[in-house]
C-alpha atoms as a PDB file:
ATOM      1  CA  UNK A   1       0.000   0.000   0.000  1.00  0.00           C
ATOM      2  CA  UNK A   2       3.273   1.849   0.776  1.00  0.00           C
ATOM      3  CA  UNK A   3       4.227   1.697  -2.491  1.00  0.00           C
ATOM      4  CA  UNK A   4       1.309   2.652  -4.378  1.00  0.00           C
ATOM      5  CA  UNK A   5       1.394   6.226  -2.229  1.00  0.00           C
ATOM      6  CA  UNK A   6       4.996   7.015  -3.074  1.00  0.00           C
ATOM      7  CA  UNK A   7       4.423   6.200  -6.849  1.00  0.00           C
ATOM      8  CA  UNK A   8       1.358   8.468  -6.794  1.00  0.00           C
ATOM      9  CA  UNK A   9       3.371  10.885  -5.334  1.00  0.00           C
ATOM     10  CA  UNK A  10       6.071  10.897  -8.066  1.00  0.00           C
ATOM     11  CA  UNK A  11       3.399  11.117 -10.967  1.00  0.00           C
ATOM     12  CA  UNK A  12       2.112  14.115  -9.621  1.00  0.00           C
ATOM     13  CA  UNK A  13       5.510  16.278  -8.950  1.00  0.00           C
ATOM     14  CA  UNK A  14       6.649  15.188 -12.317  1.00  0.00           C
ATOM     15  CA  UNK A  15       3.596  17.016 -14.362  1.00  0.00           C
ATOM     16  CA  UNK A  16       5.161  19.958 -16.421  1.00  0.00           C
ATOM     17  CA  UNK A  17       3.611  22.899 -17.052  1.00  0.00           C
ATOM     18  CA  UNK A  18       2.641  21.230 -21.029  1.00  0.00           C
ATOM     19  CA  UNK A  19       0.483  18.811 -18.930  1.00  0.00           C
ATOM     20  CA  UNK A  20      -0.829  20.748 -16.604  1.00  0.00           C
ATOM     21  CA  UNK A  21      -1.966  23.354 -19.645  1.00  0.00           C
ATOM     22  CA  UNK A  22      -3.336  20.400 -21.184  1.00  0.00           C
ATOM     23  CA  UNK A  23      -5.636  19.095 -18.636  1.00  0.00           C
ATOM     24  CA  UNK A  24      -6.741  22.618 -17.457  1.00  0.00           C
ATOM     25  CA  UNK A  25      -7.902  23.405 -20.915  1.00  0.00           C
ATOM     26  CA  UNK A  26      -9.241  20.013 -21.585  1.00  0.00           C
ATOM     27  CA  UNK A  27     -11.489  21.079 -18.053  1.00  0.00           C
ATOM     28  CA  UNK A  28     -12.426  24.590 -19.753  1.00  0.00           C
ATOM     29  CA  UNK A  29     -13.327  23.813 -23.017  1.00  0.00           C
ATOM     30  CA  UNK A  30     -15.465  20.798 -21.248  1.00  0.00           C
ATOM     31  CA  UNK A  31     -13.653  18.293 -23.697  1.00  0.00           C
ATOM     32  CA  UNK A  32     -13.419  16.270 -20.721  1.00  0.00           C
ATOM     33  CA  UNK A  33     -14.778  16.288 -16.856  1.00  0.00           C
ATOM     34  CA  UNK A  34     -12.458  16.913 -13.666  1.00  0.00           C
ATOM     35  CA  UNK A  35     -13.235  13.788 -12.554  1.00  0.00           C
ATOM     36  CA  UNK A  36     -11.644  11.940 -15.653  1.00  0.00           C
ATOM     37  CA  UNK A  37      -8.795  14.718 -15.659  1.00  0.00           C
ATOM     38  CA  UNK A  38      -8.137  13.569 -11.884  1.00  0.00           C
ATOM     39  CA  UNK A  39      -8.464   9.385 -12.645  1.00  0.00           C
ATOM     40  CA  UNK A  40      -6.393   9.897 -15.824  1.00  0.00           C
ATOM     41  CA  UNK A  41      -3.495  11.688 -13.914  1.00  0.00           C
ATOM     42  CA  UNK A  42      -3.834  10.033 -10.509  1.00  0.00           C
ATOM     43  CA  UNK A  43      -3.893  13.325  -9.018  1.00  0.00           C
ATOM     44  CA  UNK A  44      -6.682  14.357  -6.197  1.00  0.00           C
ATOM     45  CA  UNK A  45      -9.276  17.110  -7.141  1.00  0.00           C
ATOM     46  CA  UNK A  46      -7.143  20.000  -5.439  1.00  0.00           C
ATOM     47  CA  UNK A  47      -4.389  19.291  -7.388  1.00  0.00           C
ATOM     48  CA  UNK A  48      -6.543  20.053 -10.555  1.00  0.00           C
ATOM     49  CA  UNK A  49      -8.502  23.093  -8.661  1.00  0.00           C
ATOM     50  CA  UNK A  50      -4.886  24.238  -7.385  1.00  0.00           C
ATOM     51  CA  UNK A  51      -3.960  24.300 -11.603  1.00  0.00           C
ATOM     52  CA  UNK A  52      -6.679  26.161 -12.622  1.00  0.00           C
ATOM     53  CA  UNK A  53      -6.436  28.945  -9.882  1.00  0.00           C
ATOM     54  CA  UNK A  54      -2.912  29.523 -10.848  1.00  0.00           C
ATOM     55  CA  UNK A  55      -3.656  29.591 -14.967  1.00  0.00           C
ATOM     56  CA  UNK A  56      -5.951  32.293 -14.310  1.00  0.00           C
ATOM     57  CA  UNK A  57      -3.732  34.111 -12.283  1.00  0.00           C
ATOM     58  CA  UNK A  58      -1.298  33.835 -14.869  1.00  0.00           C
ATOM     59  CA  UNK A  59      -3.590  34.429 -17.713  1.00  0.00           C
ATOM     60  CA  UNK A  60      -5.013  37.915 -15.741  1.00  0.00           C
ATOM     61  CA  UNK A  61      -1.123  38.803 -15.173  1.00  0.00           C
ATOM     62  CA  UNK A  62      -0.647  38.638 -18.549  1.00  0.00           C
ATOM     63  CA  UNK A  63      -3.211  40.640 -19.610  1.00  0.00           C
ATOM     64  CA  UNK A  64      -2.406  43.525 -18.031  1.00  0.00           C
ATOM     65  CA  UNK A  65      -0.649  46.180 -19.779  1.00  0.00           C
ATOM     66  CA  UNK A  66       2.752  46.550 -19.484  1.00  0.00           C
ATOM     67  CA  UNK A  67       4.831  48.880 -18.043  1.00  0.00           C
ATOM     68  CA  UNK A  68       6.764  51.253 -20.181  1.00  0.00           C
ATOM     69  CA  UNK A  69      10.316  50.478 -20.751  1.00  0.00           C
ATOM     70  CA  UNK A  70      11.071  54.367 -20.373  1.00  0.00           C
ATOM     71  CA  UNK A  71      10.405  54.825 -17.197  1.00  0.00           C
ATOM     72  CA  UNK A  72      12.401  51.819 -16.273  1.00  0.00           C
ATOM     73  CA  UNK A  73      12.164  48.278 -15.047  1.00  0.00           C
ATOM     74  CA  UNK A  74       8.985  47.704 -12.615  1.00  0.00           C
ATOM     75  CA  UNK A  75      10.284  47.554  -9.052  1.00  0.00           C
ATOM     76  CA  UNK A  76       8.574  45.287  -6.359  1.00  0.00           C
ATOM     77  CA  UNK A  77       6.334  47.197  -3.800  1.00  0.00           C
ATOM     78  CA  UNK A  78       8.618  46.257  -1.088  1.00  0.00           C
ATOM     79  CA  UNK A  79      11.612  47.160  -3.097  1.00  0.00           C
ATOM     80  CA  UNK A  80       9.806  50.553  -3.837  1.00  0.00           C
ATOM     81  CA  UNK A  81       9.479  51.184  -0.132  1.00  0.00           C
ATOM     82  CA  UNK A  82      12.513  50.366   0.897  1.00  0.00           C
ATOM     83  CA  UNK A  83      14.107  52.756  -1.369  1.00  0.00           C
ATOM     84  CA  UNK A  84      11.981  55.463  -0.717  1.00  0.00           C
ATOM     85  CA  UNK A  85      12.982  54.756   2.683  1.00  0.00           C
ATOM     86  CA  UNK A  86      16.995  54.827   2.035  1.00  0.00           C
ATOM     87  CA  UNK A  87      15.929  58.261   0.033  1.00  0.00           C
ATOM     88  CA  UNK A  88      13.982  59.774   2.698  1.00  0.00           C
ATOM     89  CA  UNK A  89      16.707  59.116   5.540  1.00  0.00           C
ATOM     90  CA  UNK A  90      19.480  60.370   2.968  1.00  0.00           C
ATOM     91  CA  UNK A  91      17.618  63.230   2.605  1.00  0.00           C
ATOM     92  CA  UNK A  92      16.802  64.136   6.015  1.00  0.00           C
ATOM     93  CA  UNK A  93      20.320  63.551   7.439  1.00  0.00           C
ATOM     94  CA  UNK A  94      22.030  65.983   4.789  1.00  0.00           C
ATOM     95  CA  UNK A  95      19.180  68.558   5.502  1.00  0.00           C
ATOM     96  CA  UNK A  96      19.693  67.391   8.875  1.00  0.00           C
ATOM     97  CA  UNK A  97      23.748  68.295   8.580  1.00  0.00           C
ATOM     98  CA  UNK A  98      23.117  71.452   6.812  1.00  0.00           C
ATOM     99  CA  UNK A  99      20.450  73.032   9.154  1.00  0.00           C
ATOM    100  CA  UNK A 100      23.221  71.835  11.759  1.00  0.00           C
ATOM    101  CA  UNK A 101      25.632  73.527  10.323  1.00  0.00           C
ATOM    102  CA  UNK A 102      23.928  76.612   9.981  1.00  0.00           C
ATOM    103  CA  UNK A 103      23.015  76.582  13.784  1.00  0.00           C
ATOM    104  CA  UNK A 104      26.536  76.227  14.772  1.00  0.00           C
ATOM    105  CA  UNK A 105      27.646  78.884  11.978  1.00  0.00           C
ATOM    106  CA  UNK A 106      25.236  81.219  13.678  1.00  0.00           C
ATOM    107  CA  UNK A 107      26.004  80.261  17.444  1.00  0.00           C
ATOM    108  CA  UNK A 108      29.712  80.775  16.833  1.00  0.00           C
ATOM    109  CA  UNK A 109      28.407  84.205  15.127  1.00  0.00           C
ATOM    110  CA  UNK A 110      26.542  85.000  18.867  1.00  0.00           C
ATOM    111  CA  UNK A 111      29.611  84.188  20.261  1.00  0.00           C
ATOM    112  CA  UNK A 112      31.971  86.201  18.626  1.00  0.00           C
ATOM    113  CA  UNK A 113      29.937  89.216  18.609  1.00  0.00           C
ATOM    114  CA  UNK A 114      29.245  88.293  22.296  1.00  0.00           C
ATOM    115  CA  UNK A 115      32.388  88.386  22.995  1.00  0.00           C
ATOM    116  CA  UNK A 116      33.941  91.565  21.074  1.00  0.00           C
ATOM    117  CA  UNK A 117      31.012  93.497  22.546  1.00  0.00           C
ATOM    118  CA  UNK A 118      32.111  92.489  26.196  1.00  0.00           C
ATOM    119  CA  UNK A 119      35.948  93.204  25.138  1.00  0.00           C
ATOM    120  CA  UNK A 120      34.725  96.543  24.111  1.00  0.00           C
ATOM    121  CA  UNK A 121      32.588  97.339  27.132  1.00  0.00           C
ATOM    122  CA  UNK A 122      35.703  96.042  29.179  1.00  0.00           C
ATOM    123  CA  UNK A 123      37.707  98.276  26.957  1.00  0.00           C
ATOM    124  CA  UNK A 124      35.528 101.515  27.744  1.00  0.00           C
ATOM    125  CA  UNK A 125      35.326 101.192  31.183  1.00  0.00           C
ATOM    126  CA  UNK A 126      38.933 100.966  31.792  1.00  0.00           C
ATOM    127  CA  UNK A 127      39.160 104.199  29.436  1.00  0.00           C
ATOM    128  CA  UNK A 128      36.574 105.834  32.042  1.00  0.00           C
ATOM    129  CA  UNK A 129      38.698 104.737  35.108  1.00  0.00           C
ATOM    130  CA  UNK A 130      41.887 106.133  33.201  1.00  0.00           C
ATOM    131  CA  UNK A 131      40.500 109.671  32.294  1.00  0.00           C
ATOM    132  CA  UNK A 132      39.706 110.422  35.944  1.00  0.00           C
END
C-alpha cells in the first residue's frame, strides 16, 4: 500500500507545465470532466482546482498592460518602499547636517559678537577709570 502512495506521489511532482496546460484546458473547453482529468493523472481534485487557480492568475497577469520600458524596469512594492525609505533618511540627514551647520555657523556668530562686545565694554570702562 506503501508503495502505491509514493508512486502516486512521483506522478504528480513530475507534471510539467505542457500537462498541466493540457488538462486545465481540456477542463475549460469541457472536452473532458475533472473527474476523468483527476483518474487519468492520478492526481486528487485540489491538485486540478490548485492548476486552474494559478492559470488564471497567470492568464489575468498577462493581460495587463505593461509597463513602459522608459520609465524603467517595474520595481517590487517592497523594493519601492525600501528605497523610498533609504531616500527619505538620505535626505533628512544631509538637511539634517546642513540646518546643523547653519546653527553652529550662527552660534559661533553669537559668540563672537558676544564676545567683542564684552571686550569693548571692558575696553571703555577701563578708558573711564583712566581719564579720571
Amino acid at each position: 500500500m506503501e508503495k502505491i502512495k509514493s508512486e502516486k506521489k512521483r506522478q504528480m511532482l513530475n507534471y510539467g507545465a505542457m500537462e498541466k496546460c493540457r488538462a486545465v484546458l481540456s477542463i475549460w473547453t469541457e472536452r473532458r470532466r475533472p473527474s476523468e482529468v483527476c483518474r487519468e493523472l492520478t492526481i486528487p481534485w485540489m491538485v486540478i482546482a490548485q492548476w486552474q487557480k494559478r492559470a488564471m492568475e497567470g492568464m489575468l497577469q498577462a493581460l495587463e498592460p505593461r509597463v513602459r520600458l522608459e520609465k524603467g524596469p517595474a520595481l517590487s512594492p517592497r523594493l519601492q518602499a525600501m528605497l523610498e525609505k533609504k531616500r527619505l533618511t538620505i535626505l533628512t540627514s544631509t538637511a539634517q547636517g546642513k540646518l546643523e551647520k547653519m546653527l553652529s555657523k550662527a552660534q559661533d556668530a553669537r559668540k563672537t559678537e558676544a564676545s567683542s562686545k564684552d571686550q569693548k565694554s571692558s575696553s571703555e570702562s577701563l578708558r573711564k577709570t583712566e581719564k579720571p
